[in-house]
Protein backbone atom coordinates (compact mmCIF):
# COMPACT_ATOMS: atom_id res chain seq x y z
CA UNK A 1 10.16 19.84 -12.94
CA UNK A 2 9.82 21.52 -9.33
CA UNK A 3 11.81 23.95 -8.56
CA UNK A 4 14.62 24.37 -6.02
CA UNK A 5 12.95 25.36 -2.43
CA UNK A 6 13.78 26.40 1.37
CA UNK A 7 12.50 23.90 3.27
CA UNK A 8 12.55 26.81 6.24
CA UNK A 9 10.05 28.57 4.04
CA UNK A 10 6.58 28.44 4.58
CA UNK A 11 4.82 26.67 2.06
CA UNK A 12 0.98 24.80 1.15
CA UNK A 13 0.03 21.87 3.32
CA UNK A 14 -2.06 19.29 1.73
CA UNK A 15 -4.66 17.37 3.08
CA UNK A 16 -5.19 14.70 0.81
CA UNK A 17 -3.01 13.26 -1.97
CA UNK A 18 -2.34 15.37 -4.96
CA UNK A 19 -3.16 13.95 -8.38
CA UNK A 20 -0.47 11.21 -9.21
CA UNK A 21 0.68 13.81 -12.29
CA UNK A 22 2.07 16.42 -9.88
CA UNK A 23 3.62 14.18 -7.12
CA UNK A 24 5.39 12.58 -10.49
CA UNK A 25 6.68 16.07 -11.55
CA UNK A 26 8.60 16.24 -7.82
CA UNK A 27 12.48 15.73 -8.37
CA UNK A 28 15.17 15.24 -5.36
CA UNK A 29 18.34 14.80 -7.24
CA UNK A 30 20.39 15.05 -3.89
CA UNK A 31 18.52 11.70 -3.00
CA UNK A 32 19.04 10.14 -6.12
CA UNK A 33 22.64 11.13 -6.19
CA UNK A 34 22.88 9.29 -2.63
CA UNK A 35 21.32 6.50 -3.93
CA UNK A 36 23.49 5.96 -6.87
CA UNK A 37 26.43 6.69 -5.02
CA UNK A 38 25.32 3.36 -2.97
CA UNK A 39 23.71 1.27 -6.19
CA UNK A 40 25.54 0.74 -9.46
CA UNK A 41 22.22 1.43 -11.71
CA UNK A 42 21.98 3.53 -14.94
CA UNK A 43 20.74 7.28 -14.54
CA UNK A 44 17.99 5.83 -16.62
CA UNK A 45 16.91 3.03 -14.00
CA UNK A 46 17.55 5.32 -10.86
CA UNK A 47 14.92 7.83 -12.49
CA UNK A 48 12.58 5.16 -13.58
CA UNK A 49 12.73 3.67 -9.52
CA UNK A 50 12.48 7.03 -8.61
CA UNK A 51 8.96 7.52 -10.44
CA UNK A 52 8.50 4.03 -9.11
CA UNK A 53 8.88 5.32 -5.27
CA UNK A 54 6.46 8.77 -6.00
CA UNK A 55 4.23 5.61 -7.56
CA UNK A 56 4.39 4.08 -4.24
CA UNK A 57 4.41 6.98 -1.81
CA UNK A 58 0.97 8.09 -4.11
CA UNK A 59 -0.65 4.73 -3.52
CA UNK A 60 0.45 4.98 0.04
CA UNK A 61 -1.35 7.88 0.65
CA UNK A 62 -4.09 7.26 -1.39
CA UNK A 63 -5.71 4.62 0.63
CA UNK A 64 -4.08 5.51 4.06
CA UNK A 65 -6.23 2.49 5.44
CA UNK A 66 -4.56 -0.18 3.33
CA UNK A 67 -2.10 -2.89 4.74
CA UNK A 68 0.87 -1.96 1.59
CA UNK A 69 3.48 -4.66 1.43
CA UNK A 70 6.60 -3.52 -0.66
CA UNK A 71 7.65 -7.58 -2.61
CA UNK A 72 11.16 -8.68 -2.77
CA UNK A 73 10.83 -7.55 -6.42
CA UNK A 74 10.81 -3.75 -5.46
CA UNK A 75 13.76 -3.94 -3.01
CA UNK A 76 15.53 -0.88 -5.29
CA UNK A 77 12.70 0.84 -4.57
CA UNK A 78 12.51 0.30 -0.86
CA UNK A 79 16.37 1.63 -0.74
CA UNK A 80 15.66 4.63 -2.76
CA UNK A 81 12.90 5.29 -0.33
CA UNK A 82 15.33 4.37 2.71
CA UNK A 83 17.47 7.37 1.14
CA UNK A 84 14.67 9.40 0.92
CA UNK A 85 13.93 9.12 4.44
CA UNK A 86 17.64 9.92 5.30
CA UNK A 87 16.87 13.34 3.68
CA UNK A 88 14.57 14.15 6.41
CA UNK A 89 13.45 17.72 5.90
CA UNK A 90 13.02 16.59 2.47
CA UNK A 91 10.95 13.82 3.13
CA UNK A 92 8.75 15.35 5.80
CA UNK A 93 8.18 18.52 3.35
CA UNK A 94 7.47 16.49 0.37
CA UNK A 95 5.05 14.09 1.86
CA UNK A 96 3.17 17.06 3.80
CA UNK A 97 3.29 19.15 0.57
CA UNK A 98 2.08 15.98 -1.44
CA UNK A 99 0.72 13.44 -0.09
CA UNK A 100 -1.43 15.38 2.80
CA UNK A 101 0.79 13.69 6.02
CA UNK A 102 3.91 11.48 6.42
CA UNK A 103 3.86 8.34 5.01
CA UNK A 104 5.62 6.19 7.47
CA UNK A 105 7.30 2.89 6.27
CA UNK A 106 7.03 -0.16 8.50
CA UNK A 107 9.86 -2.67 7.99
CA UNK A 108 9.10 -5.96 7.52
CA UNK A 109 6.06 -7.76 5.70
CA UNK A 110 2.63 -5.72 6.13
CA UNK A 111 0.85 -9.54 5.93
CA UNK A 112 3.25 -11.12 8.50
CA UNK A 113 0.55 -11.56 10.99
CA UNK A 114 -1.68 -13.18 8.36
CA UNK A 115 -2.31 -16.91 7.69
CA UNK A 116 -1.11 -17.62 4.27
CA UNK A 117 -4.00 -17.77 2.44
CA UNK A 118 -5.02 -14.25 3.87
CA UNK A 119 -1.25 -12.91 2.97
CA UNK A 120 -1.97 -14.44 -0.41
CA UNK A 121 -5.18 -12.78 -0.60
CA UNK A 122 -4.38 -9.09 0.60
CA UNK A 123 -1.44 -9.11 -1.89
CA UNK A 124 -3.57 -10.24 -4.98
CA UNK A 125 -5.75 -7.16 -3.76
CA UNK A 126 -2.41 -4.80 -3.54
CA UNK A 127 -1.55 -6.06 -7.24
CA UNK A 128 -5.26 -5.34 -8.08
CA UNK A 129 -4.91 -1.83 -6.92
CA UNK A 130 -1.65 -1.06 -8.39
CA UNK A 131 -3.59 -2.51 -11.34
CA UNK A 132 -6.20 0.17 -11.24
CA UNK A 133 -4.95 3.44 -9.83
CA UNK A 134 -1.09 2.83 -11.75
CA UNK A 135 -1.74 0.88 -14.85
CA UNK A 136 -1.04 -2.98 -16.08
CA UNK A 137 2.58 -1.45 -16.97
CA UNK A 138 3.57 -0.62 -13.35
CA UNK A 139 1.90 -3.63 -11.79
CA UNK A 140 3.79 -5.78 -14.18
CA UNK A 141 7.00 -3.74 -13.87
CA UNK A 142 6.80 -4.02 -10.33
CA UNK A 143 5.79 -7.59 -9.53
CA UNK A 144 7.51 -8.97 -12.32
CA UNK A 145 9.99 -6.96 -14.18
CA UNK A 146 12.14 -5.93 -11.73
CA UNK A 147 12.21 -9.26 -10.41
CA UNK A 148 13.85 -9.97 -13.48
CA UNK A 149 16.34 -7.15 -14.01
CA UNK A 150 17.06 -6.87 -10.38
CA UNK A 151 16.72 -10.71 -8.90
CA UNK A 152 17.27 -10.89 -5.38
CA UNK A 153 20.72 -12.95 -5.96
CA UNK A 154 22.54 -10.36 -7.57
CA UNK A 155 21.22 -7.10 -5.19
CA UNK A 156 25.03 -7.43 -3.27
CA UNK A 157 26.36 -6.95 -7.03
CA UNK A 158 24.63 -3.70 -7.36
CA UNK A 159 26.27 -2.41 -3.90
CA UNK A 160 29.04 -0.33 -4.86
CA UNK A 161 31.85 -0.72 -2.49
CA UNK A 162 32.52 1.99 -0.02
CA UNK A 163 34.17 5.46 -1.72
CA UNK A 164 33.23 3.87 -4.93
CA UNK A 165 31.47 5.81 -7.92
């Protein structure tokens, strides 16, 4: 685990991605204590999307070229990043201590602009890559497993209601 830091301290810029063990060691429990404080999930499954959104910020960086298009499936994973974000110091310092430069997140679909078939295409390459640099275990948690524990119908049940906890 990483310890506690000053963000106003100087500290190591990266300029490319470090390996996918270290990012994975980074903890912000401020930002996963926001995020729970918002989602009704398990300790368990907020640290599991947590490793999930390193996962993602890694791959991110790793290919800074690549069109990356966040699925329905991972919207948990898109809020704990949106909380991430919110923590901006944090952010900004992890992802130039980490991942060599910001990764910025574009809302919306990364294929949009594509005809289908091309959308269908770039996301089959995505999947590959996830395949590849992350494992079968993520690509299948990701593109099919949370769709299943977290289907898109009940995401307003997992909003806890304001003041809630």
């Amino acid at each position: 685990m990483i310890a506690a830091r000053s963000f106003a301290t100087p500290h190591t810029f990266v300029d490319q991605p470090r390996p996918l063990a270290e990012v994975l060691a980074f903890r912000e429990p401020a930002v996963i204590a926001a995020f729970r404080a918002r989602w009704d999930v398990s300790a368990a499954d907020a640290d599991e999307l947590w490793l999930d959104l390193l996962r993602w910020l890694w791959l991110c960086a790793h290919d800074r070229g690549q069109s990356r298009a966040i699925t329905a499936s991972m919207t948990l994973v898109d809020e704990l990043w949106h909380a991430f974000i919110l923590s901006t110091r944090a952010y900004a310092w992890f992802c130039a201590d980490y991942l060599g430069g910001y990764v910025h997140h574009q809302p919306g679909d990364a294929h949009a602009d594509a005809s289908p078939e091309a959308a269908r295409l770039a996301m089959r390459a995505q999947i590959a890559d996830v395949h590849d640099l992350l494992g079968a275990e993520v690509a299948i948690r990701w593109y099919q497993g949370y769709a299943q524990r977290y289907p898109s119908a009940a995401l307003d049940g997992l909003v806890r209601a304001r003041g809630a906890r």
